[in-house]
N, C-alpha and C. Protein backbone atom coordinates (compact mmCIF):
# COMPACT_ATOMS: atom_id res chain seq x y z
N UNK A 1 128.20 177.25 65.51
CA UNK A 1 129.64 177.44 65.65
C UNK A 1 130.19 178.15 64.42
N UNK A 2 130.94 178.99 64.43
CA UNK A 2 131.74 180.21 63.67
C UNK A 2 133.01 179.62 63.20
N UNK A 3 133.13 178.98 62.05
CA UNK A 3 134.51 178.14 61.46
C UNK A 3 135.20 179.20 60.63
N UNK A 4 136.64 179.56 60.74
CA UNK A 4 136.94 180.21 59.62
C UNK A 4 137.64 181.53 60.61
N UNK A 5 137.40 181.85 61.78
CA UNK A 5 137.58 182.62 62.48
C UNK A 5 138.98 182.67 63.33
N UNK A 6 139.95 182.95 64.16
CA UNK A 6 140.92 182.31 64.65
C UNK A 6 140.11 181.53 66.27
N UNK A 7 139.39 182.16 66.77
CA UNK A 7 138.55 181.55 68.09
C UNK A 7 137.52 180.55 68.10
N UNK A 8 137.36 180.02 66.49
CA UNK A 8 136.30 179.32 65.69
C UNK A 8 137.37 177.94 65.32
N UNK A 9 138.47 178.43 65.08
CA UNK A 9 139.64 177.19 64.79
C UNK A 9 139.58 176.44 65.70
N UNK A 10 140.03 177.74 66.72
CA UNK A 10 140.57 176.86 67.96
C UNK A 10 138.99 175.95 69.03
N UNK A 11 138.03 176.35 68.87
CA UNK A 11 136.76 175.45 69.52
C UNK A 11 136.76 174.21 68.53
N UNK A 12 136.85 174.37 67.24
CA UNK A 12 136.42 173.33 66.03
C UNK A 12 137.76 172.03 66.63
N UNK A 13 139.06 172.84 67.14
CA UNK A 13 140.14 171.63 67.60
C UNK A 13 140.27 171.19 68.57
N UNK A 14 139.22 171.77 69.45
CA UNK A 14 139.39 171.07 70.47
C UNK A 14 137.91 170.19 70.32
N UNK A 15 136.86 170.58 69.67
CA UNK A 15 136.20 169.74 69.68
C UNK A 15 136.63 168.27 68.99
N UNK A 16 137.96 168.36 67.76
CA UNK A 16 138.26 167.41 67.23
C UNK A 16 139.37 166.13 68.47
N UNK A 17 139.87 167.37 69.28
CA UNK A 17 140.64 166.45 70.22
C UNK A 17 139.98 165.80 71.14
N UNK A 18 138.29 166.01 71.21
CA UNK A 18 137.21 165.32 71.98
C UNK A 18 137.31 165.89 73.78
N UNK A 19 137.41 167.16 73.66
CA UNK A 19 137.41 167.79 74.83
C UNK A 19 136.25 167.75 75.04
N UNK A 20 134.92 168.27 74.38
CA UNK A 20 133.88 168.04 74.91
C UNK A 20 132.93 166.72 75.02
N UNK A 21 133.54 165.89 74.48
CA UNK A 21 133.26 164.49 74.84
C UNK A 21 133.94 163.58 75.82
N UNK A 22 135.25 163.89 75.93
CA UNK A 22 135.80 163.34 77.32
C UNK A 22 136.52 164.15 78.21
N UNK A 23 137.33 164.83 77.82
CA UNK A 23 137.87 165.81 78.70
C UNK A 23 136.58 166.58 80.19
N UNK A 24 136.15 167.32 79.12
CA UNK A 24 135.23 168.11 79.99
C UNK A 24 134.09 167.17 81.31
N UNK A 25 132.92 166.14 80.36
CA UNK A 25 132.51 165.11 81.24
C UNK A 25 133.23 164.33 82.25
N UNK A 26 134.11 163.67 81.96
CA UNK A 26 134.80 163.62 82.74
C UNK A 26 135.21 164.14 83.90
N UNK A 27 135.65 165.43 83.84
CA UNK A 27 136.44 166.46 84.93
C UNK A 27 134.90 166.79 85.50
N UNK A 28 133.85 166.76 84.98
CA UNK A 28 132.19 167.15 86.02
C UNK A 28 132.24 166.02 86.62
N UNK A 29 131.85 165.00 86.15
CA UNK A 29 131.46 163.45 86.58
C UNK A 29 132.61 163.20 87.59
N UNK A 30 133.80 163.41 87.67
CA UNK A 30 134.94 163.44 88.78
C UNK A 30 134.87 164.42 90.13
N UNK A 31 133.99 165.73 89.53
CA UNK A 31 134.11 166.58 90.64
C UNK A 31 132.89 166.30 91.55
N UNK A 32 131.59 166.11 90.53
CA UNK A 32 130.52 165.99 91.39
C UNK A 32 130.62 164.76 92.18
N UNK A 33 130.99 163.59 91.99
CA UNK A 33 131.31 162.37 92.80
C UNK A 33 131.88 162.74 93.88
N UNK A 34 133.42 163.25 93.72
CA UNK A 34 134.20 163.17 94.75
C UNK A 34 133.87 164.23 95.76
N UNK A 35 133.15 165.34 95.63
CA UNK A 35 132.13 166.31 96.38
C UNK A 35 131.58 165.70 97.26
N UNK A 36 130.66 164.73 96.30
CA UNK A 36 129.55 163.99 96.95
C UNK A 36 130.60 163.28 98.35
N UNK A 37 131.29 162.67 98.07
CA UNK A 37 131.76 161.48 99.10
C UNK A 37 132.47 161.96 99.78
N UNK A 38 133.11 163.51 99.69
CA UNK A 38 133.79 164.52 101.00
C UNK A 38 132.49 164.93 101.67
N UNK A 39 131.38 164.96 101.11
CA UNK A 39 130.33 165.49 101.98
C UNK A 39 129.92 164.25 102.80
N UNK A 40 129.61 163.09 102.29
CA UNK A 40 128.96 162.19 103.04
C UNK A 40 130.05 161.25 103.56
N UNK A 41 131.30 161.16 103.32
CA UNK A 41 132.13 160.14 103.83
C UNK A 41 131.27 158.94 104.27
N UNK A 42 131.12 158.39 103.34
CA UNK A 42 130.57 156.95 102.91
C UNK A 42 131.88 156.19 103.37
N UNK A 43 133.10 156.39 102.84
CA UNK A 43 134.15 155.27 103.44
C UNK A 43 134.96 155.55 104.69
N UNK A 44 134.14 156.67 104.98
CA UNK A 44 134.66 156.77 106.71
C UNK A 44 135.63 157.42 106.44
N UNK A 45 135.91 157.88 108.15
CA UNK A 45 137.04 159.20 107.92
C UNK A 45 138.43 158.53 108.87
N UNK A 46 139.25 159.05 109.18
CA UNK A 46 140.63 159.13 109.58
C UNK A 46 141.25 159.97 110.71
N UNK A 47 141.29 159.59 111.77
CA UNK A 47 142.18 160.45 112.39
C UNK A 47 143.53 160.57 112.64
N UNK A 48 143.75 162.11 112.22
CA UNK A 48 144.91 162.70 112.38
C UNK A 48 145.34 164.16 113.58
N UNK A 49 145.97 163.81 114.32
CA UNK A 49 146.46 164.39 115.61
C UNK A 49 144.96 165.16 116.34
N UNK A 50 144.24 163.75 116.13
CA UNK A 50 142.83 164.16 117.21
C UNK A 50 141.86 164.67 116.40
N UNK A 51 142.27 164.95 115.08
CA UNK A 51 141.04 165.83 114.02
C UNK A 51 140.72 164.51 113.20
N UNK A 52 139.10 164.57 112.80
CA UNK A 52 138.80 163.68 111.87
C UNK A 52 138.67 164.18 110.75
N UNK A 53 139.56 163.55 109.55
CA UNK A 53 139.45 163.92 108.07
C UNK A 53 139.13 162.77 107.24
N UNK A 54 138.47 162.90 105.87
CA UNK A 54 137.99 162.48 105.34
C UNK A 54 139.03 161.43 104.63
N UNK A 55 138.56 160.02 104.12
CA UNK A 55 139.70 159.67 103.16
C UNK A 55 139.79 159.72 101.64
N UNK A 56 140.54 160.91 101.69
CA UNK A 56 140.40 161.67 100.61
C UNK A 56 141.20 160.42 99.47
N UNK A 57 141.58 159.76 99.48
CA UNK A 57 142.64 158.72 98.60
C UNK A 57 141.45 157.56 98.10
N UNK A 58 140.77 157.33 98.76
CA UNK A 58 140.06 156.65 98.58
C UNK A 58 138.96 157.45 97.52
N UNK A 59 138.08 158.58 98.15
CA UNK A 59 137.35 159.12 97.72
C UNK A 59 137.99 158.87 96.03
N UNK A 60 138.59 159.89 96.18
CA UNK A 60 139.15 160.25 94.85
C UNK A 60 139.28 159.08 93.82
N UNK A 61 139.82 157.85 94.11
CA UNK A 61 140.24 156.96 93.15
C UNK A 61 138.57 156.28 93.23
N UNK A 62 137.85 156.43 94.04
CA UNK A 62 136.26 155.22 93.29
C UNK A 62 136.20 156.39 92.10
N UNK A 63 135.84 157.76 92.45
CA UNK A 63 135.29 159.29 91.55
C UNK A 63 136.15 159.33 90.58
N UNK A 64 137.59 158.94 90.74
CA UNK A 64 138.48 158.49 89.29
C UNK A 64 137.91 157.46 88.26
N UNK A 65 137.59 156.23 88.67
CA UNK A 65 136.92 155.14 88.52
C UNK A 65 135.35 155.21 87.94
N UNK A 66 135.02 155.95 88.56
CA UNK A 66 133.60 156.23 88.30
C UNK A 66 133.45 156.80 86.73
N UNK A 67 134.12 158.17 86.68
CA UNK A 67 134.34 159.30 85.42
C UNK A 67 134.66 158.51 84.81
N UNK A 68 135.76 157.56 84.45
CA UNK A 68 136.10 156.88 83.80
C UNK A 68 134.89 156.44 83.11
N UNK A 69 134.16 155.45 83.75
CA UNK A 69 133.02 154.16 83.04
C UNK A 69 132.21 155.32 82.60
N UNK A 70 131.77 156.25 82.76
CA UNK A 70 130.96 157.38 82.13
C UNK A 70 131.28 158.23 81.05
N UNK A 71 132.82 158.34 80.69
CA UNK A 71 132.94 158.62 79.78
C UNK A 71 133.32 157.52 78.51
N UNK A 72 133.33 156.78 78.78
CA UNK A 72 133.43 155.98 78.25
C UNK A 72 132.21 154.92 77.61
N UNK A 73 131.17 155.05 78.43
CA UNK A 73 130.10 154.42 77.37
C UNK A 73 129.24 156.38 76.45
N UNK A 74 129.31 156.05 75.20
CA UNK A 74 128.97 157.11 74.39
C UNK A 74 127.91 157.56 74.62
N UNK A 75 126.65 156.70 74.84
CA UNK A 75 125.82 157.14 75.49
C UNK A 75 125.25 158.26 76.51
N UNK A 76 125.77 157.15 77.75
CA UNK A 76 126.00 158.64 78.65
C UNK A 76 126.46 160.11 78.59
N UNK A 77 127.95 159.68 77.61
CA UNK A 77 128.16 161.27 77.43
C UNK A 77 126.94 162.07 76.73
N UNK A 78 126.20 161.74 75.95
CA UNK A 78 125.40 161.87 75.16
C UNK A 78 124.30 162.85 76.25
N UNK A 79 123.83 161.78 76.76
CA UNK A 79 122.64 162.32 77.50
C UNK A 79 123.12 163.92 78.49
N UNK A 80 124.31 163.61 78.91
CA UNK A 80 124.95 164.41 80.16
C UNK A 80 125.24 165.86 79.31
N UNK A 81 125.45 165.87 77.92
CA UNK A 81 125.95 167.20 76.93
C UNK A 81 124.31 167.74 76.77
N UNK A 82 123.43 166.76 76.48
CA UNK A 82 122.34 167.49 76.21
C UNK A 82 121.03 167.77 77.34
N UNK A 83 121.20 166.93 78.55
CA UNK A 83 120.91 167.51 79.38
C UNK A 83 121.05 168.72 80.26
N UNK A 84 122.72 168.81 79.96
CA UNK A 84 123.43 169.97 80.50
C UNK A 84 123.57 171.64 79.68
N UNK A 85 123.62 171.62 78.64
CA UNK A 85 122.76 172.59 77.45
C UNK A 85 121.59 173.07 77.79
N UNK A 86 120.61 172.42 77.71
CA UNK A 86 119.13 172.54 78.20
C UNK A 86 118.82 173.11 79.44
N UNK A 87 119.82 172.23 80.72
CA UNK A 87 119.98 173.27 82.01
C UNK A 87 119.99 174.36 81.64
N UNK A 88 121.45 174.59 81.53
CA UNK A 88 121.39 175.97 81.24
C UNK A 88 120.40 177.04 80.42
N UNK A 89 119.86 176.72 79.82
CA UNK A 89 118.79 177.42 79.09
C UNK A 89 117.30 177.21 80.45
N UNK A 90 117.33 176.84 80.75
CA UNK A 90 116.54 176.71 82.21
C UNK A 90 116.84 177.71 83.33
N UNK A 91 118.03 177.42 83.42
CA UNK A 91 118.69 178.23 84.46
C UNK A 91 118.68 179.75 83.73
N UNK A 92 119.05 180.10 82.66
CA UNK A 92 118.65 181.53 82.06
C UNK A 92 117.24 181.96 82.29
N UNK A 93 116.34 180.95 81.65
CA UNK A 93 114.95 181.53 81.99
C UNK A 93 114.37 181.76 83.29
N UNK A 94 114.70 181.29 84.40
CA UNK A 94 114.58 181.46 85.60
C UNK A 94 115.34 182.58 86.08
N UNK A 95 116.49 182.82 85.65
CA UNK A 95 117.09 183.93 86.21
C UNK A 95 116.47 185.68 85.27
N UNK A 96 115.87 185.26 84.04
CA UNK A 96 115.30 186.28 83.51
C UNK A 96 114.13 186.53 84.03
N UNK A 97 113.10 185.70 84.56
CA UNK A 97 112.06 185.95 85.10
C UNK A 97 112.53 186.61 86.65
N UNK A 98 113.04 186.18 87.23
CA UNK A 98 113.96 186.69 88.40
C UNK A 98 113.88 188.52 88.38
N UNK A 99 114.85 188.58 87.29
CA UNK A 99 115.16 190.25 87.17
C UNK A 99 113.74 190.37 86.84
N UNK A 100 113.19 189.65 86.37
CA UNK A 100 111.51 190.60 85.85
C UNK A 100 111.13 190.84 87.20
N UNK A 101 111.19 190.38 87.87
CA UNK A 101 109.99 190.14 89.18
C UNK A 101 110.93 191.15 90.45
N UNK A 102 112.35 190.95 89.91
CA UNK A 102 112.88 192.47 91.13
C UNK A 102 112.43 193.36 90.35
N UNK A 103 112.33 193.90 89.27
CA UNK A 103 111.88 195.49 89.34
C UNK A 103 110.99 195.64 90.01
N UNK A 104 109.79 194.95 90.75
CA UNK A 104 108.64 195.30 91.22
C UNK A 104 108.83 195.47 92.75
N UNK A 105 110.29 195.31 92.90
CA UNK A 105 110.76 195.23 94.82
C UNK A 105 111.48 196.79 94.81
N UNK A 106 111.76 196.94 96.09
CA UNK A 106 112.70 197.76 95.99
C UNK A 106 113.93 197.17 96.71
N UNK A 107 115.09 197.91 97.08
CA UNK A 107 116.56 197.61 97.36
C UNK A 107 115.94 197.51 98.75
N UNK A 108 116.02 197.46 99.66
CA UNK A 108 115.75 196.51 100.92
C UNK A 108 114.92 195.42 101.01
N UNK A 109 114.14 194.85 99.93
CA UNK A 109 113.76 193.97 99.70
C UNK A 109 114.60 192.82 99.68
N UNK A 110 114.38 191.79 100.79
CA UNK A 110 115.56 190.75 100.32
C UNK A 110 115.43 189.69 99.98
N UNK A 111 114.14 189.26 100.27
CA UNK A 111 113.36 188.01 99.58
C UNK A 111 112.60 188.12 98.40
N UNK A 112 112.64 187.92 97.44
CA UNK A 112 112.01 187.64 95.99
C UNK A 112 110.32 187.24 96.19
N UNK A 113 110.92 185.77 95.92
CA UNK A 113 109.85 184.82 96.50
C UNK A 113 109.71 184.32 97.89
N UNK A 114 108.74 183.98 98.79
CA UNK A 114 108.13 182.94 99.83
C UNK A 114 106.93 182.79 99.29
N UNK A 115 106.53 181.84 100.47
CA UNK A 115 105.34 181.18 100.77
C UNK A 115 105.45 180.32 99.59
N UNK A 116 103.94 180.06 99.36
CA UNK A 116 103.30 179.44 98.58
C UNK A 116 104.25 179.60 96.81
N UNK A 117 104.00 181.02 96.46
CA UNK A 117 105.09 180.73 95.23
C UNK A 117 106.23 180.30 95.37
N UNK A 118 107.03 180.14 96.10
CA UNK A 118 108.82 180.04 96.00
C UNK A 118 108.44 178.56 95.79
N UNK A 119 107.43 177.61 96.81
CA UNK A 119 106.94 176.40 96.15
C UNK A 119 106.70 176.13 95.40
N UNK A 120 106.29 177.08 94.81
CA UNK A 120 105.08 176.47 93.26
C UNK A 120 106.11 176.70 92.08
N UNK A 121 107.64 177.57 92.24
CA UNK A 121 108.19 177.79 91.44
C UNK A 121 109.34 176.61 91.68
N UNK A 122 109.72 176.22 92.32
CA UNK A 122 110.54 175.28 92.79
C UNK A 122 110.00 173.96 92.39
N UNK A 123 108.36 173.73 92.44
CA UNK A 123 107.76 172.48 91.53
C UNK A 123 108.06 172.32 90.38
N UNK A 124 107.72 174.00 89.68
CA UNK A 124 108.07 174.12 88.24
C UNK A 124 109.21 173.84 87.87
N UNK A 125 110.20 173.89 88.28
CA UNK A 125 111.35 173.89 87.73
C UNK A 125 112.22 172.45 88.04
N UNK A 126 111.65 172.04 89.12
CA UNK A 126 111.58 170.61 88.97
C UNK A 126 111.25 169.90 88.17
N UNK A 127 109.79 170.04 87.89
CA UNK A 127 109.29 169.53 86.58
C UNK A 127 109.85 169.73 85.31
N UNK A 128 110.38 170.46 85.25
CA UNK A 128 111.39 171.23 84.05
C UNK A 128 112.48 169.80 83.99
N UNK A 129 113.34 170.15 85.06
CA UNK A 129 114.24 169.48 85.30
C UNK A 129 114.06 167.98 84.62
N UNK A 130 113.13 167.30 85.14
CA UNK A 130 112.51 166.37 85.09
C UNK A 130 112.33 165.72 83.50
N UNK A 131 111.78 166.98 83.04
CA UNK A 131 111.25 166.61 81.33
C UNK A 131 112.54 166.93 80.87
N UNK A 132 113.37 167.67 80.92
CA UNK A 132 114.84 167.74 80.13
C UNK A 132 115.65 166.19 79.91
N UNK A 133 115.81 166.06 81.35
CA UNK A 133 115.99 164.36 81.16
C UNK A 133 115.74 163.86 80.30
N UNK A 134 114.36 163.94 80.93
CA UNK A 134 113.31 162.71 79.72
C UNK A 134 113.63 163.00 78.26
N UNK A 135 113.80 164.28 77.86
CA UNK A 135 113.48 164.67 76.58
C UNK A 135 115.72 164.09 76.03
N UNK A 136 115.98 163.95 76.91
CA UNK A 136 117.65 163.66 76.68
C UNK A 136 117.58 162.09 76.27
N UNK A 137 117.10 161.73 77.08
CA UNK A 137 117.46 159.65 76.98
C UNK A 137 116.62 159.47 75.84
N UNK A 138 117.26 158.83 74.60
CA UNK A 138 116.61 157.88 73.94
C UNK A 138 116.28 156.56 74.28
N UNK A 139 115.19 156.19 73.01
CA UNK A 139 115.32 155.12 73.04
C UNK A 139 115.36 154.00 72.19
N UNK A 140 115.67 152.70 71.73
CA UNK A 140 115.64 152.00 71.13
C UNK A 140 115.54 152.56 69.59
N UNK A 141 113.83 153.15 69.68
CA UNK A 141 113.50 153.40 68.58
C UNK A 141 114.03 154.32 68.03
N UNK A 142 114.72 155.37 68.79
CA UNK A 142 115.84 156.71 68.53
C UNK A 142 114.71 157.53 69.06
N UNK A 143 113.51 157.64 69.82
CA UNK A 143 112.49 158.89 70.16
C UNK A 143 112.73 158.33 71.50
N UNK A 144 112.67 160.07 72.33
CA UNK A 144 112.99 160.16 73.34
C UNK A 144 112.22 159.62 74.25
N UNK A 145 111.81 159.77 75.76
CA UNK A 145 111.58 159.22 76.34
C UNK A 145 110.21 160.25 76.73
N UNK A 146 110.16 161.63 76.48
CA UNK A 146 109.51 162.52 76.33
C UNK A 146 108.95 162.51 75.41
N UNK A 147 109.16 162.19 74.05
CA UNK A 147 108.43 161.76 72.87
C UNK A 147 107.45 160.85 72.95
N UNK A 148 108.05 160.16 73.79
CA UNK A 148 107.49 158.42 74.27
C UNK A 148 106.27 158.55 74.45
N UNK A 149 106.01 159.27 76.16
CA UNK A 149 105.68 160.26 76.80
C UNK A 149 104.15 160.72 76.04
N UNK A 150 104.89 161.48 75.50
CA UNK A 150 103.53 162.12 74.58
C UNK A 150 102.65 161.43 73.78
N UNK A 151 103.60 160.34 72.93
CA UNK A 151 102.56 160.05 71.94
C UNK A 151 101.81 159.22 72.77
N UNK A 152 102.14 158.16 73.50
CA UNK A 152 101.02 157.11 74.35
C UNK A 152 99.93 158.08 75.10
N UNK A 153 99.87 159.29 75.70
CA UNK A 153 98.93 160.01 76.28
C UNK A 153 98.59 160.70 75.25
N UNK A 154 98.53 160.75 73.99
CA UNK A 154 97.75 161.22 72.90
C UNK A 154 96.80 159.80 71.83
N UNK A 155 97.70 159.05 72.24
CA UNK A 155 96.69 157.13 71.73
C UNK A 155 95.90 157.30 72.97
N UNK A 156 96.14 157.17 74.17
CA UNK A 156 95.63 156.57 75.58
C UNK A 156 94.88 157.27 76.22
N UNK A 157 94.92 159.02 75.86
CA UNK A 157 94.37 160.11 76.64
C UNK A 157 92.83 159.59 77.04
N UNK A 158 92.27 158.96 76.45
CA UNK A 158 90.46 158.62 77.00
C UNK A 158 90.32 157.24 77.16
N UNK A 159 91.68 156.39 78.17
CA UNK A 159 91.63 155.42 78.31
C UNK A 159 91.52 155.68 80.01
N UNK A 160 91.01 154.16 80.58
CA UNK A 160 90.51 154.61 81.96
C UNK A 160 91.77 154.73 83.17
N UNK A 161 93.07 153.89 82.37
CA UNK A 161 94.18 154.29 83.30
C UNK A 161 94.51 155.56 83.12
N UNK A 162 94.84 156.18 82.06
CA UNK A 162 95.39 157.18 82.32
C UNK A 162 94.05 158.70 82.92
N UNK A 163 93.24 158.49 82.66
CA UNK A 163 92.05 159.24 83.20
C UNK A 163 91.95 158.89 84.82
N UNK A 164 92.12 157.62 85.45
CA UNK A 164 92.58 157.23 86.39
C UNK A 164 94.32 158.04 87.35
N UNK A 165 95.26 158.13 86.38
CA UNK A 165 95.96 158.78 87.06
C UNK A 165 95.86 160.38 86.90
N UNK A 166 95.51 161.10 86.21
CA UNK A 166 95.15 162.20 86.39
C UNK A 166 93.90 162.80 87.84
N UNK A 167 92.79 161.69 87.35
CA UNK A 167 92.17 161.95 88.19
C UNK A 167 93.04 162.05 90.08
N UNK A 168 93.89 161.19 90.05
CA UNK A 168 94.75 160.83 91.39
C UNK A 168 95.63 162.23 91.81
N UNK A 169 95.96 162.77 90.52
CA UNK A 169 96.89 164.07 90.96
C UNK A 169 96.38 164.91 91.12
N UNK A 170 94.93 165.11 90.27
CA UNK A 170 94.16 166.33 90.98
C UNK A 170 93.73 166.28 92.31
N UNK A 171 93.33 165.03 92.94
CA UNK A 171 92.97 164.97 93.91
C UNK A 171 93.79 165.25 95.35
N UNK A 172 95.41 164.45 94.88
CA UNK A 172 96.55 164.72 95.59
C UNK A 172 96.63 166.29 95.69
N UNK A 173 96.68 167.28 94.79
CA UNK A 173 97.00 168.74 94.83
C UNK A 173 96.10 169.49 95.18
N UNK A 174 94.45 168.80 95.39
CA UNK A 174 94.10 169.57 96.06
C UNK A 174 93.49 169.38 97.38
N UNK A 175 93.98 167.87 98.37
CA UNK A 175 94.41 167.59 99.27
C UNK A 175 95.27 168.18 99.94
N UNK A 176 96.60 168.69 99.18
CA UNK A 176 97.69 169.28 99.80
C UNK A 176 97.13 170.68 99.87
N UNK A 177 95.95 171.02 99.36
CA UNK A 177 95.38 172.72 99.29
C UNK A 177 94.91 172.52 100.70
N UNK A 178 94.16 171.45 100.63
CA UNK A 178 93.46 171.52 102.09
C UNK A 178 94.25 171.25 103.10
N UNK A 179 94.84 170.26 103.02
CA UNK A 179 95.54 170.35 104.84
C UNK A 179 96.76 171.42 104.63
N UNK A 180 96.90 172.39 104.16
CA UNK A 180 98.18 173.10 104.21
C UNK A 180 97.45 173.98 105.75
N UNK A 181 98.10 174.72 106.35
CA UNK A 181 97.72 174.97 107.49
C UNK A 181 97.85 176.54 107.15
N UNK A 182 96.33 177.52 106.87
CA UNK A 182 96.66 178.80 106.76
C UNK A 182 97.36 179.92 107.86
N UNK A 183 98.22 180.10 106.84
CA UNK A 183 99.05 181.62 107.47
C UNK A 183 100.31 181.28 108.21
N UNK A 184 100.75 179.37 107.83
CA UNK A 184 101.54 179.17 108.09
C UNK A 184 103.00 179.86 107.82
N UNK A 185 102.92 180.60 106.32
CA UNK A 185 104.01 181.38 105.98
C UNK A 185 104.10 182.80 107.04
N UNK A 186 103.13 183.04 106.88
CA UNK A 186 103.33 184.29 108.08
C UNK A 186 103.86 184.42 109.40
N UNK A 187 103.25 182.74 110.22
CA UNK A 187 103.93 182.64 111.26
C UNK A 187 105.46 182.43 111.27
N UNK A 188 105.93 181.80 110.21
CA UNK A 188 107.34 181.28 110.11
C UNK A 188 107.96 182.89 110.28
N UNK A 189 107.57 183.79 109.24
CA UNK A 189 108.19 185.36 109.31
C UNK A 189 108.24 185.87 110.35
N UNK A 190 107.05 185.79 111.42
CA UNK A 190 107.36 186.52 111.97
C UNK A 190 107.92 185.67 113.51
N UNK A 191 108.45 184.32 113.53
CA UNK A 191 109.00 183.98 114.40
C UNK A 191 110.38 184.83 114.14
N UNK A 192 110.63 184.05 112.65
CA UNK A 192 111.96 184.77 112.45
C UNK A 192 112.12 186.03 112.82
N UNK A 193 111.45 187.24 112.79
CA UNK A 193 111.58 188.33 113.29
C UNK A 193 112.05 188.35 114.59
N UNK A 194 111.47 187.80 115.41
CA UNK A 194 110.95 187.72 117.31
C UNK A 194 112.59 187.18 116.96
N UNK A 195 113.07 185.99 116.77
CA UNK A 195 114.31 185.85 116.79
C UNK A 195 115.08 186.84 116.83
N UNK A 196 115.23 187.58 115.79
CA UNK A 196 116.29 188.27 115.91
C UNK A 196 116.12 189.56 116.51
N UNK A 197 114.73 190.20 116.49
CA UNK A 197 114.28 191.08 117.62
C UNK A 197 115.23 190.53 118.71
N UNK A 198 114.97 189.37 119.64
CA UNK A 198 115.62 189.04 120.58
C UNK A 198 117.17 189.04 120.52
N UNK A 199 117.26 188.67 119.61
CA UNK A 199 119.04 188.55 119.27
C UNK A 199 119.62 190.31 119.75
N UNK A 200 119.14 190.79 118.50
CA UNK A 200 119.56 192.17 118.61
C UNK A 200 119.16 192.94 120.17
N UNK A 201 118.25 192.13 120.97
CA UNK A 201 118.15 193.25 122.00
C UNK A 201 119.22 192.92 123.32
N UNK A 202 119.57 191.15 122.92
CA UNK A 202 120.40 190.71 123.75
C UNK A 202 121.81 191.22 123.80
């Protein structure tokens, strides 16, 4: 951060007025909730002149309620600033590899990825996902949960549980090699085609 600047003042005061510790969390933790519960109407909906709508009064005040207790233990905010940082630096690298991988298409190209990679990249970045977390939550000892993580599979690495669960995932992944059903991606394409072949001739 750039102090001393007039656009450097003004971030340094709002960080002092705790915008990015409650303001901002908050207003996410409020939106993604109350999203959530217009999508799933968990408390049931309402009819009005024959149309069913959501109850938005309700929604809103648990997702009021909710933001609240979240910004409010320090913690959480904690984890949610540095998990959400890290996204984004995720989400950049994925979108840079992205542009790497269109130069090799041309402009009617409209799919990037299928098949098998769009999976294998969608694991990855799961897994990503996954360790950001981890690497966010402390613990007790102040080392993360990803720290944790590591050092016990660097004591434990030639112990028979954990040689035991490795052994289990190789086996799982290449189980899922075998029953995957070849050329299944192909058929999916070219149903989709025949679809709209048909569409368009109808």
């Amino acid at each position: 951060m750039v102090e001393g600047t007039p656009f450097g003042n003004v971030i340094v005061f709002l960080e002092k007025l705790g915008v990015y510790d409650i303001v901002l969390p908050f207003l996410l933790v409020f939106t993604i909730v109350f999203a959530v519960f217009e999508r799933t109407k968990v408390f049931g909906t309402e009819e009005v002149d024959g149309v069913k709508y959501s109850r938005k009064n309700l929604n809103a005040m648990v997702a009021f309620v909710i933001a609240f207790l979240v910004v409010a233990s320090s913690q959480l905010v904690g984890i949610i600033n540095k998990s959400l940082s890290r996204l984004v630096l995720l989400i950049l690298v994925s979108i840079s590899f992205l542009v790497l991988i269109g130069t090799f298409f041309s402009e009617k190209e409209e799919v990037i990825l299928e098949g098998g990679w769009r999976t294998f990249f969608m694991v990855i970045m799961f897994i990503g996902v996954v360790l950001i977390f981890m690497s966010s939550i402390d613990t007790k000892s102040g080392k993360s949960w990803l720290g944790y993580l590591i050092d016990y599979l660097k004591e434990n690495f030639g112990s028979t549980g954990v040689s035991s669960v490795v052994l289990i995932i190789v086996i799982i992944v290449f189980m899922l090699y075998i029953i995957q059903e070849p050329g299944s991606g192909k058929k999916e394409g070219k149903k989709e085609k025949d679809e709209h072949g048909s569409a368009a001739h109808h």
